[in-house]
C-alpha atoms as a PDB file:
ATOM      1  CA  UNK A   1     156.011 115.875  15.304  1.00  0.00           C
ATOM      2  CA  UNK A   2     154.752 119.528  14.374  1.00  0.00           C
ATOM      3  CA  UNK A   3     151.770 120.163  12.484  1.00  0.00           C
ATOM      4  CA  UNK A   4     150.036 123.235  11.607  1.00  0.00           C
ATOM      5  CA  UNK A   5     146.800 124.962  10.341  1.00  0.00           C
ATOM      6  CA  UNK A   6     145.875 128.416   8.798  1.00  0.00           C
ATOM      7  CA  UNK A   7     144.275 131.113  10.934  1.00  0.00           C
ATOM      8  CA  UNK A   8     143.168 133.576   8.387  1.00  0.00           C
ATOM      9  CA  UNK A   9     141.819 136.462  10.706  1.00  0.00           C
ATOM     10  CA  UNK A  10     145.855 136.533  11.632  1.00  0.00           C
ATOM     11  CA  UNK A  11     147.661 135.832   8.539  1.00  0.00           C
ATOM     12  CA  UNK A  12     149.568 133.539  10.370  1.00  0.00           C
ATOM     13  CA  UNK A  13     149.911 129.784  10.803  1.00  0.00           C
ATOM     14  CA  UNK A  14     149.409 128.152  14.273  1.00  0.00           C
ATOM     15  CA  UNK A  15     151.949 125.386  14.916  1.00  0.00           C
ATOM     16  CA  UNK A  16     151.353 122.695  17.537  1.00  0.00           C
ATOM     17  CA  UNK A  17     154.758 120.568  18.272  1.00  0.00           C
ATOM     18  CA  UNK A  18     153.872 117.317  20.093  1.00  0.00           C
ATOM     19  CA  UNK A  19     155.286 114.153  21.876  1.00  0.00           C
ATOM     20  CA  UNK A  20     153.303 111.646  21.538  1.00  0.00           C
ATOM     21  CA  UNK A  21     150.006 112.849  23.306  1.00  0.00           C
ATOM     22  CA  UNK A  22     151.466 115.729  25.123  1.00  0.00           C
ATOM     23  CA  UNK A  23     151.724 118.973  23.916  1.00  0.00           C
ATOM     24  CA  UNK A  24     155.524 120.617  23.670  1.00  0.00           C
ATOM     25  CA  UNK A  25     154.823 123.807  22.450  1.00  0.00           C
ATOM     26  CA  UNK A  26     151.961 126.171  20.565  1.00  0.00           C
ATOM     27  CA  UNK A  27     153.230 128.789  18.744  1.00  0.00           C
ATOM     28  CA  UNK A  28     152.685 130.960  15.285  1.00  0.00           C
ATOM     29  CA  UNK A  29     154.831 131.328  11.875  1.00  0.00           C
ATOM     30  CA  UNK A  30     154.257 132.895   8.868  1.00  0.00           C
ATOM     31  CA  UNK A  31     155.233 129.438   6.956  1.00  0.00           C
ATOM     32  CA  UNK A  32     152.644 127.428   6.139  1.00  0.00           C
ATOM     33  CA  UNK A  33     152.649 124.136   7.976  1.00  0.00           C
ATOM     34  CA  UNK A  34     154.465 120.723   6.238  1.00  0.00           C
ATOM     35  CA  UNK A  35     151.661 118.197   7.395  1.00  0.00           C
ATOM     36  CA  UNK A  36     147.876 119.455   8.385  1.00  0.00           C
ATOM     37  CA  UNK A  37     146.709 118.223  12.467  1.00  0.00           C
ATOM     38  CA  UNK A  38     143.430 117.667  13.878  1.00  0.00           C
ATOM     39  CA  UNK A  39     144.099 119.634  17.185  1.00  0.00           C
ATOM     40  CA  UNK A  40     145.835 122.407  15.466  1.00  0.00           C
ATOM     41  CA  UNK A  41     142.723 123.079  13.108  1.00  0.00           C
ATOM     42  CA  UNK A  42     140.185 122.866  15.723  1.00  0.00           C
ATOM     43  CA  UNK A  43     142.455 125.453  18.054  1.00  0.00           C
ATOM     44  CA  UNK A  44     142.108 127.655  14.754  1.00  0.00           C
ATOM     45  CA  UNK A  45     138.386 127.401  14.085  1.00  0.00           C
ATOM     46  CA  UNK A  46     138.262 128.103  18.101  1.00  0.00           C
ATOM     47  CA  UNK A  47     140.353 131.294  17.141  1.00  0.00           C
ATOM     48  CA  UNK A  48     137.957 132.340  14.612  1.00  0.00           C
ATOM     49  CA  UNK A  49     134.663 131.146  15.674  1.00  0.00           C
ATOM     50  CA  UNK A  50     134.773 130.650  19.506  1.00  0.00           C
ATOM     51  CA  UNK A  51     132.928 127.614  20.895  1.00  0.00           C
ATOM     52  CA  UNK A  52     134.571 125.140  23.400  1.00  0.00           C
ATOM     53  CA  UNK A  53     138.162 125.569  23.733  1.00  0.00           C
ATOM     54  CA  UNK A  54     139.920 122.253  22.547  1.00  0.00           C
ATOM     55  CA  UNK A  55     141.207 119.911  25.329  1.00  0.00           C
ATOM     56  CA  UNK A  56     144.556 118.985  25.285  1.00  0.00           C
ATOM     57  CA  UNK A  57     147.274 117.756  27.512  1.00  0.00           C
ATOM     58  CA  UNK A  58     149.886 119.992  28.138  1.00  0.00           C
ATOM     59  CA  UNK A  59     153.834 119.475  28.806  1.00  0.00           C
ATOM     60  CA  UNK A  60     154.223 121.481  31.745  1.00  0.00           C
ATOM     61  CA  UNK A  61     157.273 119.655  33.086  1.00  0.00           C
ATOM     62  CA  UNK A  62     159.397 122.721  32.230  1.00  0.00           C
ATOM     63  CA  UNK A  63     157.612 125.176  33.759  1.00  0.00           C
ATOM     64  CA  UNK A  64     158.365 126.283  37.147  1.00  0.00           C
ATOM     65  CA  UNK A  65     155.714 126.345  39.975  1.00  0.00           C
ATOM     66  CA  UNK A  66     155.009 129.774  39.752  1.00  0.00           C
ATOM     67  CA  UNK A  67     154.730 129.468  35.983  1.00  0.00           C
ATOM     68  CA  UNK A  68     152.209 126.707  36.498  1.00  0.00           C
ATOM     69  CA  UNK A  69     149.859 129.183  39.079  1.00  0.00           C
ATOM     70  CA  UNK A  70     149.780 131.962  36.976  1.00  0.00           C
ATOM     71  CA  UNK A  71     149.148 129.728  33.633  1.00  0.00           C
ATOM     72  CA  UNK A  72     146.054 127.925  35.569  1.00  0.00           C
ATOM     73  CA  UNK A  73     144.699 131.514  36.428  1.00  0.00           C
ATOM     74  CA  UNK A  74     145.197 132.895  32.580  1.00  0.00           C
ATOM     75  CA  UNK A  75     143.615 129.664  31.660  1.00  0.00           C
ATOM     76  CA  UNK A  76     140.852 130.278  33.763  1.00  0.00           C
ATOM     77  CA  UNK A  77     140.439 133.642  31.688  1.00  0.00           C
ATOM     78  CA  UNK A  78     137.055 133.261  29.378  1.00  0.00           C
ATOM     79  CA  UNK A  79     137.313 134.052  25.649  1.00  0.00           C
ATOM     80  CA  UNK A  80     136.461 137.800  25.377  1.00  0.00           C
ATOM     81  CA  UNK A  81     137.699 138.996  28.606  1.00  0.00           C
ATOM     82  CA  UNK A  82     140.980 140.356  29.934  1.00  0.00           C
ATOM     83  CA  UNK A  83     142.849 140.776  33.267  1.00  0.00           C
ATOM     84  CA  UNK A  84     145.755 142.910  33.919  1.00  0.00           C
ATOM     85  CA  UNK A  85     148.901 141.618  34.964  1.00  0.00           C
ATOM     86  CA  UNK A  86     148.701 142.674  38.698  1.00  0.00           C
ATOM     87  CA  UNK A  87     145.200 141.145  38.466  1.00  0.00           C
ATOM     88  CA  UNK A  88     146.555 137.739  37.399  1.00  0.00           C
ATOM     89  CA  UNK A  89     149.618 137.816  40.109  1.00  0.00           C
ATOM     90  CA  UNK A  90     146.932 138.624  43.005  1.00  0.00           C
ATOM     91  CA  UNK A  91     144.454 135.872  41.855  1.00  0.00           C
ATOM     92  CA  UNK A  92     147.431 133.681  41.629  1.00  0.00           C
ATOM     93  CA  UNK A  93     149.028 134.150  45.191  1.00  0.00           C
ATOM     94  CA  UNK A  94     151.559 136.720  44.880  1.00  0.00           C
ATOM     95  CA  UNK A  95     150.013 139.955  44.968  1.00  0.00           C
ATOM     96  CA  UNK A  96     152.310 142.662  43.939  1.00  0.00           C
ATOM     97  CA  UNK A  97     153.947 140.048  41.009  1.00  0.00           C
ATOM     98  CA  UNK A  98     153.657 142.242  38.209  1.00  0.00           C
ATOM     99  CA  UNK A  99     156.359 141.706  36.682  1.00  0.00           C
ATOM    100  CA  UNK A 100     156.907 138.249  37.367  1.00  0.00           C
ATOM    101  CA  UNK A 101     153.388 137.594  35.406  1.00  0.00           C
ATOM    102  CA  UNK A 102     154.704 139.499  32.313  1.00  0.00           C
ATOM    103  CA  UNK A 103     157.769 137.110  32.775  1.00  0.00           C
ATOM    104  CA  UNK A 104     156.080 134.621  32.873  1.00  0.00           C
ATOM    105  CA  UNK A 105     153.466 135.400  30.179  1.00  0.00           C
ATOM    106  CA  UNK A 106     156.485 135.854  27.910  1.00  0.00           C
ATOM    107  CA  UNK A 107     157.879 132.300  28.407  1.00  0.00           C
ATOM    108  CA  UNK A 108     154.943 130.727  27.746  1.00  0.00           C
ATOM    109  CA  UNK A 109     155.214 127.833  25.287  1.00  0.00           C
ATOM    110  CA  UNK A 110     151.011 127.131  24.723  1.00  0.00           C
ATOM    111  CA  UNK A 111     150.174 130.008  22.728  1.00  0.00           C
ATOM    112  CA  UNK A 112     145.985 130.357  22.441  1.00  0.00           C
ATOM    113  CA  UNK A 113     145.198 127.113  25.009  1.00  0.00           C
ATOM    114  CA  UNK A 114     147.053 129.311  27.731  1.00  0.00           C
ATOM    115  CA  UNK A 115     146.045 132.477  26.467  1.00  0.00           C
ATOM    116  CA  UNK A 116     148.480 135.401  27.294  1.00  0.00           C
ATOM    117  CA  UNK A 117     146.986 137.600  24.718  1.00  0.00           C
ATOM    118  CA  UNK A 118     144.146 137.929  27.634  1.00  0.00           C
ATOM    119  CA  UNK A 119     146.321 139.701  29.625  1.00  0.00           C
ATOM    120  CA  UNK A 120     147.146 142.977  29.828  1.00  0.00           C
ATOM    121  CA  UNK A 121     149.137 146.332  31.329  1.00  0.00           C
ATOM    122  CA  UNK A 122     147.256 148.506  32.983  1.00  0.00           C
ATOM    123  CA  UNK A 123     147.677 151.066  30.456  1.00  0.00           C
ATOM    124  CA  UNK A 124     147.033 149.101  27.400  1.00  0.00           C
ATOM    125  CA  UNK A 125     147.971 146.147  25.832  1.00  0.00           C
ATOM    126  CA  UNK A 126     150.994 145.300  26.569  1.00  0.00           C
ATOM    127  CA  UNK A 127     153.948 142.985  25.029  1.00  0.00           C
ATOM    128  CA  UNK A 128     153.199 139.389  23.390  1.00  0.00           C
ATOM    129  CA  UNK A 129     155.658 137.165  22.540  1.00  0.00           C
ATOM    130  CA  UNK A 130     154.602 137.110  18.853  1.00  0.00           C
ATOM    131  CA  UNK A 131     154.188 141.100  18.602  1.00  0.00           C
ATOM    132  CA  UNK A 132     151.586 143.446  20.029  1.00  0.00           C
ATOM    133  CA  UNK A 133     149.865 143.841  16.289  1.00  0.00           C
ATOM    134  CA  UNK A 134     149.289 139.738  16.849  1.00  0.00           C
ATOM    135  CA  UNK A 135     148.071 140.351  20.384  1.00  0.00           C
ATOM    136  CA  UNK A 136     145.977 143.231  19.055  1.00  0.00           C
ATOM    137  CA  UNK A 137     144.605 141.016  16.524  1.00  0.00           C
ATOM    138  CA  UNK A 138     144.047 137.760  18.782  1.00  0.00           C
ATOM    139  CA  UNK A 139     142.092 140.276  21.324  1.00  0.00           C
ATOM    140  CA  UNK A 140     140.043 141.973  18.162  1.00  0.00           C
ATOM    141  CA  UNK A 141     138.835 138.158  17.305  1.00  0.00           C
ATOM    142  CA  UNK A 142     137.343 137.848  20.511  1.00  0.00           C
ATOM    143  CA  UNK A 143     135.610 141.072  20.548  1.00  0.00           C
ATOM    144  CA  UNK A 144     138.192 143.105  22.924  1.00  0.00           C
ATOM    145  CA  UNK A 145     139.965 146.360  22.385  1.00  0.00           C
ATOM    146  CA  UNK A 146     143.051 145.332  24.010  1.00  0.00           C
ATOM    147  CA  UNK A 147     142.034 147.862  26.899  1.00  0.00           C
ATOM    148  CA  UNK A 148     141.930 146.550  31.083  1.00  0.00           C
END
């Protein structure tokens, strides 16, 4: 089951595919959603108006290990801050994992609840999955410049 909800600051719908309880997959579209969710409108007032970040479980069954450490360090990211990359891959273990982050960032299916936008090159924003003008706009919501 997929439902959605409008995020106006972006322009874009957030979509939140589930199984049951568990989360699949977070992501955005331009297409407005077929059937309105709970969890996928509080994620969006989150998005516009901070507060608490909504609890949900996540499917991370397809996710490899190192996946998993460097999602529960970007998680650990607060709203309105940034790390870099290399930042992320030290906290996470594996100093000198760059690239692997920005791998990793790039595969991830939880969109806003792991929040890649939050991290960043060390020269500037970097690549998002959904486009840097998205990541650029997800980082001007919560008051960043999309600068480490």
């Amino acid at each position: 089951m997929t439902e959605g909800a409008p995020v106006p600051g972006l322009g874009l719908n957030l979509m939140v595919e589930r199984q049951g309880n568990r989360i699949k997959r977070i992501s955005f579209s331009p297409d407005a959603p077929e059937r309105p969710g709970r969890l996928a409108e509080e994620i969006a007032v989150y998005l516009e108006q901070g507060g608490p970040c909504p609890r949900a479980d996540l499917d991370l069954s397809l996710c490899t290990d190192f996946q998993k450490r460097i999602y529960a360090v970007v998680r650990s990211i607060p709203r309105g801050e940034t790390m870099t990359y290399g930042q992320v891959a030290e906290l996470a273990g594996s100093p000198g994992a760059a690239r692997a982050v920005g791998r990793a960032m790039a595969a991830n299916p939880f969109a806003i609840l792991i929040p890649c936008h939050r991290v960043l090159a060390k020269d500037g924003p970097g690549g998002y999955a959904y486009g840097r003008d998205v990541k650029e706009r997800l980082l001007r919501l919560e008051g960043q410049t999309g600068r480490a």
